[in-house]
N, C-alpha and C. Protein backbone atom coordinates (compact mmCIF):
# COMPACT_ATOMS: atom_id res chain seq x y z
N UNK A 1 3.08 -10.71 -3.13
CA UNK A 1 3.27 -9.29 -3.13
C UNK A 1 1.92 -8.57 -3.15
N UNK A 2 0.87 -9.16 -4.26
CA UNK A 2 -0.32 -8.41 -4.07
C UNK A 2 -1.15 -8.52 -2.89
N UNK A 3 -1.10 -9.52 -1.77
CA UNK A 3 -1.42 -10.11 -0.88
C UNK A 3 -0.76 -8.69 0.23
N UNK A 4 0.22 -8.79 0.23
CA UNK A 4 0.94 -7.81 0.93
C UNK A 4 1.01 -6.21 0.80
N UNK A 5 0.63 -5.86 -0.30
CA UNK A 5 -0.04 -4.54 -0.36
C UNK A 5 -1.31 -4.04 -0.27
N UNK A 6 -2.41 -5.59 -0.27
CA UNK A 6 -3.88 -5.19 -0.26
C UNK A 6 -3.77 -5.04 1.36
N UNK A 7 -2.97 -5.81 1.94
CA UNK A 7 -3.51 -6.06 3.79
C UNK A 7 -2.64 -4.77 4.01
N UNK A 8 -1.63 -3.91 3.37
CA UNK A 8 -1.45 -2.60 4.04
C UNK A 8 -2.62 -1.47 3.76
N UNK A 9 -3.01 -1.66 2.16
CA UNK A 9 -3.79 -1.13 2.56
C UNK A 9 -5.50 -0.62 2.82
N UNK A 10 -5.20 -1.99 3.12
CA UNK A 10 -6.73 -1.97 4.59
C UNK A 10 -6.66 -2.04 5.65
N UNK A 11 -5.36 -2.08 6.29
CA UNK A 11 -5.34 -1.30 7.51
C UNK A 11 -4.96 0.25 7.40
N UNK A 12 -4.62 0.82 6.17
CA UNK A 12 -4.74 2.26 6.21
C UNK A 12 -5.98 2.75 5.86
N UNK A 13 -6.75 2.38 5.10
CA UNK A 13 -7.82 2.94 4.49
C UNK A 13 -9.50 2.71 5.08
N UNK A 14 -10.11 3.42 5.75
CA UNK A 14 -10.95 2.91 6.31
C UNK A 14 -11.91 2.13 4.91
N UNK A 15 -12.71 1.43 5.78
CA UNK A 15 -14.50 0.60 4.68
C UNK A 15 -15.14 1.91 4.32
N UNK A 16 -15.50 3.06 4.54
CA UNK A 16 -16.20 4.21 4.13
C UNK A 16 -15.48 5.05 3.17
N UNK A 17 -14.02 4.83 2.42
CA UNK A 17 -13.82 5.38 1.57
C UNK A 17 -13.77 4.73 0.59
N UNK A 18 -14.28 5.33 -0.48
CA UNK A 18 -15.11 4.70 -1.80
C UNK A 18 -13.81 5.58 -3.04
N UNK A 19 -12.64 4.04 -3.22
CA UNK A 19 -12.00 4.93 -4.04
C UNK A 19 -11.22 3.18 -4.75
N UNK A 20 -10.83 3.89 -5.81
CA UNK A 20 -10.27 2.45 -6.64
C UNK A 20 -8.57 2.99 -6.97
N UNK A 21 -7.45 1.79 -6.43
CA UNK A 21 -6.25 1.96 -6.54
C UNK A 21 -6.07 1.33 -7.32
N UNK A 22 -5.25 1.72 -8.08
CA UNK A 22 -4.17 0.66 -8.66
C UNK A 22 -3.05 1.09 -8.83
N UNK A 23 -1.76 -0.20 -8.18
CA UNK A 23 -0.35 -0.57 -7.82
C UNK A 23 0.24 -1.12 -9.20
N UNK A 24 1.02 -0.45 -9.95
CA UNK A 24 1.58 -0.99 -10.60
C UNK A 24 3.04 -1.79 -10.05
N UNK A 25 3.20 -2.69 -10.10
CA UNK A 25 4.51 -3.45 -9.61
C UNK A 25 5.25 -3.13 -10.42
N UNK A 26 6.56 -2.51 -10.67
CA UNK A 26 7.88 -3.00 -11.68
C UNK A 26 9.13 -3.72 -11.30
N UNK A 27 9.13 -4.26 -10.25
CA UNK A 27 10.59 -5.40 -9.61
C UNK A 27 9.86 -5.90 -8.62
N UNK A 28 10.46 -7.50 -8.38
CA UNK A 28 9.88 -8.06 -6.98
C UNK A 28 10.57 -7.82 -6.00
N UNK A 29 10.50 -7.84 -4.73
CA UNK A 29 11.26 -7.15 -3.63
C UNK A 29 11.24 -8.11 -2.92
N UNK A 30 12.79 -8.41 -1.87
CA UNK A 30 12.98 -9.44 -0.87
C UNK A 30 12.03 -8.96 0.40
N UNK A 31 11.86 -10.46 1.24
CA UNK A 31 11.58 -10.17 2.86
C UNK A 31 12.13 -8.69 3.61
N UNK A 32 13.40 -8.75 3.23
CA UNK A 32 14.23 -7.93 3.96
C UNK A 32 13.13 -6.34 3.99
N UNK A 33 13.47 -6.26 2.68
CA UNK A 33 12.70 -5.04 2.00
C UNK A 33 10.75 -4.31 2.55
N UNK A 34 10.51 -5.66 3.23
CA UNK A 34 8.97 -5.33 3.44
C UNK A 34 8.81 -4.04 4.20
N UNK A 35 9.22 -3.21 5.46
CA UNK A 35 9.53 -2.32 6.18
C UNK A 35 9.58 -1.29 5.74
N UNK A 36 10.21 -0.88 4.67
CA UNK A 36 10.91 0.14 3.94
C UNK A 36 9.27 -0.03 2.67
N UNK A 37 9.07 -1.02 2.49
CA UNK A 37 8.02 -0.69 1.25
C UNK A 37 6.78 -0.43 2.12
N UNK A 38 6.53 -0.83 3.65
CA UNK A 38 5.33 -0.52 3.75
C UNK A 38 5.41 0.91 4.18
N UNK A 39 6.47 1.42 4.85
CA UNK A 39 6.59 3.03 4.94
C UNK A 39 6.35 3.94 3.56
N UNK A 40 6.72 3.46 2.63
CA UNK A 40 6.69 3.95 1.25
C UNK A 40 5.53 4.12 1.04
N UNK A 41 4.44 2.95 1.39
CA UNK A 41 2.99 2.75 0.96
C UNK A 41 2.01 3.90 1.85
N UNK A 42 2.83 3.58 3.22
CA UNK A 42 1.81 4.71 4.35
C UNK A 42 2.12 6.07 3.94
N UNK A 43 3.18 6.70 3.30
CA UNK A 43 3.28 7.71 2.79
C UNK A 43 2.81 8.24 1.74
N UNK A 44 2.59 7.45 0.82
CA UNK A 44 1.70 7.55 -0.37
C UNK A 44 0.37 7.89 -0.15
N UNK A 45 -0.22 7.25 0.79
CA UNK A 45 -1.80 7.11 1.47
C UNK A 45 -2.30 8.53 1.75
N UNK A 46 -1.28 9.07 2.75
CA UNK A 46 -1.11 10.19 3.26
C UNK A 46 -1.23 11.51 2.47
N UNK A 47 -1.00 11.43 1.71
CA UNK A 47 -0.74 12.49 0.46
C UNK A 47 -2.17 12.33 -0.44
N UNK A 48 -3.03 11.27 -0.73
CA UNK A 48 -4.32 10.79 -1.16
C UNK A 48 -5.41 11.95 -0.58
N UNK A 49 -6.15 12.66 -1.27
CA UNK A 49 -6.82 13.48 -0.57
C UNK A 49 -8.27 13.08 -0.52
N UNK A 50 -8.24 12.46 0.40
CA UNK A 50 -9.76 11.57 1.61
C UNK A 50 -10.06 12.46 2.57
């Protein structure tokens, strides 16, 4: 899972922004589910003021 949220987001976030996240997890989520969580994640990003 942490594997799978660092590679979303570094393809959202360019190398020139200088900022520290942290993902709190509270449930693990199936395969099925990946789609729906990475839309969740690109929306979050979006709203980040970079």
């Amino acid at each position: 899972m942490r594997r799978f949220l660092r590679e979303i987001l570094k393809k959202q976030l360019s190398n020139s922004v200088s900022l520290d996240i942290v993902i709190r997890i509270h449930k693990s989520f199936y395969k099925a589910n990946i789609r729906q969580i990475e839309v969740e994640i690109k929306n979050l990003i979006k709203g980040l003021p970079i």
